[in-house]
N, C-alpha and C. Protein backbone atom coordinates (compact mmCIF):
# COMPACT_ATOMS: atom_id res chain seq x y z
N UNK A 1 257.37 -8.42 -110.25
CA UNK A 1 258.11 -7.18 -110.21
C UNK A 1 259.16 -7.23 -109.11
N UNK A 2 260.34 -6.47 -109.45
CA UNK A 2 261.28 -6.27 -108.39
C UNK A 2 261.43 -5.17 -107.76
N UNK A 3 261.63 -5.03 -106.65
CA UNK A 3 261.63 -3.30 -105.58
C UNK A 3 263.00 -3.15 -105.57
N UNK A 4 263.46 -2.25 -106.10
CA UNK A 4 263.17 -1.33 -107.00
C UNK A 4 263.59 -0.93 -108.22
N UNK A 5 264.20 -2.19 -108.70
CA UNK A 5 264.60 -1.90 -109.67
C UNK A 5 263.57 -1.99 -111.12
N UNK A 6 261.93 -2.51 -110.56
CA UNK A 6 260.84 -2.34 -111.82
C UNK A 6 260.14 -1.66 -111.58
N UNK A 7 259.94 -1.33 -110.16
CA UNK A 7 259.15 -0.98 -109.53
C UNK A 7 258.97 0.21 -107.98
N UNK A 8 258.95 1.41 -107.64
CA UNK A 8 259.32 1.96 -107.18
C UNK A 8 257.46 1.94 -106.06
N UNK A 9 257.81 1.49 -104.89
CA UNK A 9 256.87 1.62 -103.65
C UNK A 9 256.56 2.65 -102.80
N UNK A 10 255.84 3.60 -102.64
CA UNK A 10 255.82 4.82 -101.67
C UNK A 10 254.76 4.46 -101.00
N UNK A 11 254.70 4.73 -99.16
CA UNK A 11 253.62 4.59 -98.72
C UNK A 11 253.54 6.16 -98.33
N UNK A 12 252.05 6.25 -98.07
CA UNK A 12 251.80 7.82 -97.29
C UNK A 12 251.33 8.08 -96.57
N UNK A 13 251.87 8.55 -95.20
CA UNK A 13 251.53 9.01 -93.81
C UNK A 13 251.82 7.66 -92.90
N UNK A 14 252.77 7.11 -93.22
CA UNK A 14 252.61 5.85 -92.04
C UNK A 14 253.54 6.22 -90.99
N UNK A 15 252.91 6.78 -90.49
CA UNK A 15 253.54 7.87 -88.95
C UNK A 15 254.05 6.81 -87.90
N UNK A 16 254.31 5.80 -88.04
CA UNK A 16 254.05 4.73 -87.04
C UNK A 16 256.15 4.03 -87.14
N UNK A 17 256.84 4.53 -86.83
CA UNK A 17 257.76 4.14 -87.46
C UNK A 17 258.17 2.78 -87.04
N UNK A 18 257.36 2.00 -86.26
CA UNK A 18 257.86 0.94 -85.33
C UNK A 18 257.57 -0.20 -86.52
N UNK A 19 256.38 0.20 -86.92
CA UNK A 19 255.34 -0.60 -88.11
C UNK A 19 256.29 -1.04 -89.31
N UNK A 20 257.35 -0.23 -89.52
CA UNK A 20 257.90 0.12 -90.95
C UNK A 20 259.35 -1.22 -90.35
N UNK A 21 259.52 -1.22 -89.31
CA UNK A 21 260.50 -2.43 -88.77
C UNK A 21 260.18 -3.95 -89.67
N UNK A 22 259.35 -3.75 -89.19
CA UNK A 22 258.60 -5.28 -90.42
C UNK A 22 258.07 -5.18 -91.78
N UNK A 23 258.36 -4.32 -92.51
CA UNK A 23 258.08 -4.53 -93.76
C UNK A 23 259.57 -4.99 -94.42
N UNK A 24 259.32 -6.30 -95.25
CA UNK A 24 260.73 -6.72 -95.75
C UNK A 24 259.60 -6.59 -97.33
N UNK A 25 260.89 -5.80 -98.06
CA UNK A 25 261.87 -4.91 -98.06
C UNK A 25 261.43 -3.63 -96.99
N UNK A 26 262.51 -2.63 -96.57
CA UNK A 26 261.97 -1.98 -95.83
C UNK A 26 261.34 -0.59 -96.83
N UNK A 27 259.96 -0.31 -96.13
CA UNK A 27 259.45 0.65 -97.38
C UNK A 27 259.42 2.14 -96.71
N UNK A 28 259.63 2.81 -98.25
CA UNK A 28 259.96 3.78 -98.73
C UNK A 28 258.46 4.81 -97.68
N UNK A 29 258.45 5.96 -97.11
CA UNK A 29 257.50 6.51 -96.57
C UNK A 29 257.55 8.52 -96.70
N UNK A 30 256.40 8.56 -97.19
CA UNK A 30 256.20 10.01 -97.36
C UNK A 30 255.67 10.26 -95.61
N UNK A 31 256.86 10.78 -94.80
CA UNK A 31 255.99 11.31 -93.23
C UNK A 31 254.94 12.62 -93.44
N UNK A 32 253.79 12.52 -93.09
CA UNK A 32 252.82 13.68 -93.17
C UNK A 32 252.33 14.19 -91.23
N UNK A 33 252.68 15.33 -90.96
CA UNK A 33 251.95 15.63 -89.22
C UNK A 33 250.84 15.38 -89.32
N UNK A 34 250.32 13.97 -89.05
CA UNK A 34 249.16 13.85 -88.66
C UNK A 34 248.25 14.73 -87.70
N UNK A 35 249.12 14.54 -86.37
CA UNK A 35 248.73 15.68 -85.39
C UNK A 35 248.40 16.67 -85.75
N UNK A 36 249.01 17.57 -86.08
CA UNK A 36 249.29 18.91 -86.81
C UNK A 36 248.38 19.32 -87.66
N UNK A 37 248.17 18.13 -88.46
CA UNK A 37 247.04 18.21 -89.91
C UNK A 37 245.19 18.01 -88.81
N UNK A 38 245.13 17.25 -88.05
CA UNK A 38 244.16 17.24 -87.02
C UNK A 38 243.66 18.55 -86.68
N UNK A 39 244.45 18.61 -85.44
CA UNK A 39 244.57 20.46 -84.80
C UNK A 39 243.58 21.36 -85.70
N UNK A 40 244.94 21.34 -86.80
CA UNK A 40 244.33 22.76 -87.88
C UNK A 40 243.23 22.42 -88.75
N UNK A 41 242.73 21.09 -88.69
CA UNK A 41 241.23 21.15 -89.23
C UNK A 41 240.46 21.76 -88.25
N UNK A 42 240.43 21.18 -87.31
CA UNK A 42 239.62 21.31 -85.93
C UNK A 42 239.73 23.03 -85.28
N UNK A 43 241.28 24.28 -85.91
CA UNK A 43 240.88 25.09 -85.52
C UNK A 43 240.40 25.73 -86.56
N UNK A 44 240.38 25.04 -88.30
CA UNK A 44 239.87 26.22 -89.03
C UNK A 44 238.25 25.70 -89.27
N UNK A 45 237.78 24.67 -88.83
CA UNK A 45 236.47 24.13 -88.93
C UNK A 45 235.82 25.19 -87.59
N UNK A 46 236.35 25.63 -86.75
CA UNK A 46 235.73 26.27 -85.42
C UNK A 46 235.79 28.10 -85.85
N UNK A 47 236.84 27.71 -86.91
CA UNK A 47 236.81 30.13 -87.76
C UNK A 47 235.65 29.64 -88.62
N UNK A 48 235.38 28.76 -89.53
CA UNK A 48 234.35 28.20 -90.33
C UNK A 48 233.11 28.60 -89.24
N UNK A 49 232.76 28.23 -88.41
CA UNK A 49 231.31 27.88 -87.51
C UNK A 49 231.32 29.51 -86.71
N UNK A 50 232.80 30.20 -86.33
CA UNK A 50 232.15 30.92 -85.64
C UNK A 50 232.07 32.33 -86.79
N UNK A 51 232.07 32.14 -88.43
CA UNK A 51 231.94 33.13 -89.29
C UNK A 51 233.32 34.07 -89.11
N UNK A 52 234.59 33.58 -88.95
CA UNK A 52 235.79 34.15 -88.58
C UNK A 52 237.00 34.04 -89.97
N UNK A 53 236.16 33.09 -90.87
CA UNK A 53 236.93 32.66 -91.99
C UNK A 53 235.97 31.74 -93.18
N UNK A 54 236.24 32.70 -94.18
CA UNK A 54 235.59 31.77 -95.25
C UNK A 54 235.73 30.80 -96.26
N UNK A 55 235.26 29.71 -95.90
CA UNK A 55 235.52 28.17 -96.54
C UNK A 55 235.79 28.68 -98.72
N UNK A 56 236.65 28.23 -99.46
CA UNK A 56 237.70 27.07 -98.78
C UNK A 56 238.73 27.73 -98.27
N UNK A 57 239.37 27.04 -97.76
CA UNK A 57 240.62 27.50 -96.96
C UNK A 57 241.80 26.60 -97.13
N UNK A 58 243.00 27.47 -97.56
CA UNK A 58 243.98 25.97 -97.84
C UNK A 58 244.89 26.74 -97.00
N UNK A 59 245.65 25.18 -96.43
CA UNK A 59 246.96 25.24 -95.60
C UNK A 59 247.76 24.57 -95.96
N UNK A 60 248.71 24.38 -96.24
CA UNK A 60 249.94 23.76 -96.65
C UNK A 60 251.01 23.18 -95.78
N UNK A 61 251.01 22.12 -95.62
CA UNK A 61 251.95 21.36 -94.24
C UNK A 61 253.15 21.06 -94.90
N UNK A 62 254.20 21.02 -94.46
CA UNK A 62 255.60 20.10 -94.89
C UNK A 62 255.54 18.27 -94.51
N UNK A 63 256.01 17.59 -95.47
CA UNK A 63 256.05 16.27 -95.47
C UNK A 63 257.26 15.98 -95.70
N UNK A 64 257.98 14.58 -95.37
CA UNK A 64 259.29 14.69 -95.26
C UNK A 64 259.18 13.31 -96.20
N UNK A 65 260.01 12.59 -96.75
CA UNK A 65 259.98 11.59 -98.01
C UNK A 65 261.40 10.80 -97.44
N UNK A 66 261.49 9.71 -96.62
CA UNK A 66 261.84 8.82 -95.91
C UNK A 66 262.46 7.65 -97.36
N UNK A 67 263.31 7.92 -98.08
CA UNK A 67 263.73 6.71 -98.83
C UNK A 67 264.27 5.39 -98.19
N UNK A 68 263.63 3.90 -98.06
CA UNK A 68 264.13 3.07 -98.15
C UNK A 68 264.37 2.21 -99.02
N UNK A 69 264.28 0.65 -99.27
CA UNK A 69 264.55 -0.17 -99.98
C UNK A 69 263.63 -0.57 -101.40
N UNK A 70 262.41 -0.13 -100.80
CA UNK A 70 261.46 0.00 -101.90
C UNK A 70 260.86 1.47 -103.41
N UNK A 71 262.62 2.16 -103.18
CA UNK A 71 262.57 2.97 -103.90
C UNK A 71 264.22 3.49 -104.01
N UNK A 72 264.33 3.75 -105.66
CA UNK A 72 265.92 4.06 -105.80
C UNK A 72 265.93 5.83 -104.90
N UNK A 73 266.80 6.26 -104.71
CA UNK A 73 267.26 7.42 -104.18
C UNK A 73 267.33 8.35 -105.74
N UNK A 74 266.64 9.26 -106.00
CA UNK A 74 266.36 10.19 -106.90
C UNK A 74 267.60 10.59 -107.50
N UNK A 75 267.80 10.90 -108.83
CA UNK A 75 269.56 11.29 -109.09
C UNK A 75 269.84 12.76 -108.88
């Protein structure tokens, strides 16, 4: 297969942008707040325990979609 013209590559959450220097071709990355996504487990797991909020609970983060070489640019 060829990137990208058979084949379109997405990685997800590779927060590490130093990492993404050495990938030949350079790849394509969905950024997710790791941090952020941490935190807010850790403060809605503590409304969970102290009966302040009832499980399930959804939160919705923004992710940002980083096009490089291992994916065409959307038309």
């Amino acid at each position: 297969f060829r990137l990208p013209e058979d084949l379109s590559l997405i990685a997800m959450g590779m927060g590490n942008p130093e990492a993404n220097r050495y990938s030949i071709p350079a790849l394509t990355v969905v950024e997710v707040p790791i941090e952020t996504i941490a935190s807010e487990c850790i403060r809605v797991l503590m409304e969970v325990l102290e009966h302040r909020v009832e499980p399930p609970v959804h939160i919705q983060f923004d992710s940002t979609l980083i096009i490089r070489e291992t994916c065409r640019a959307p038309l």
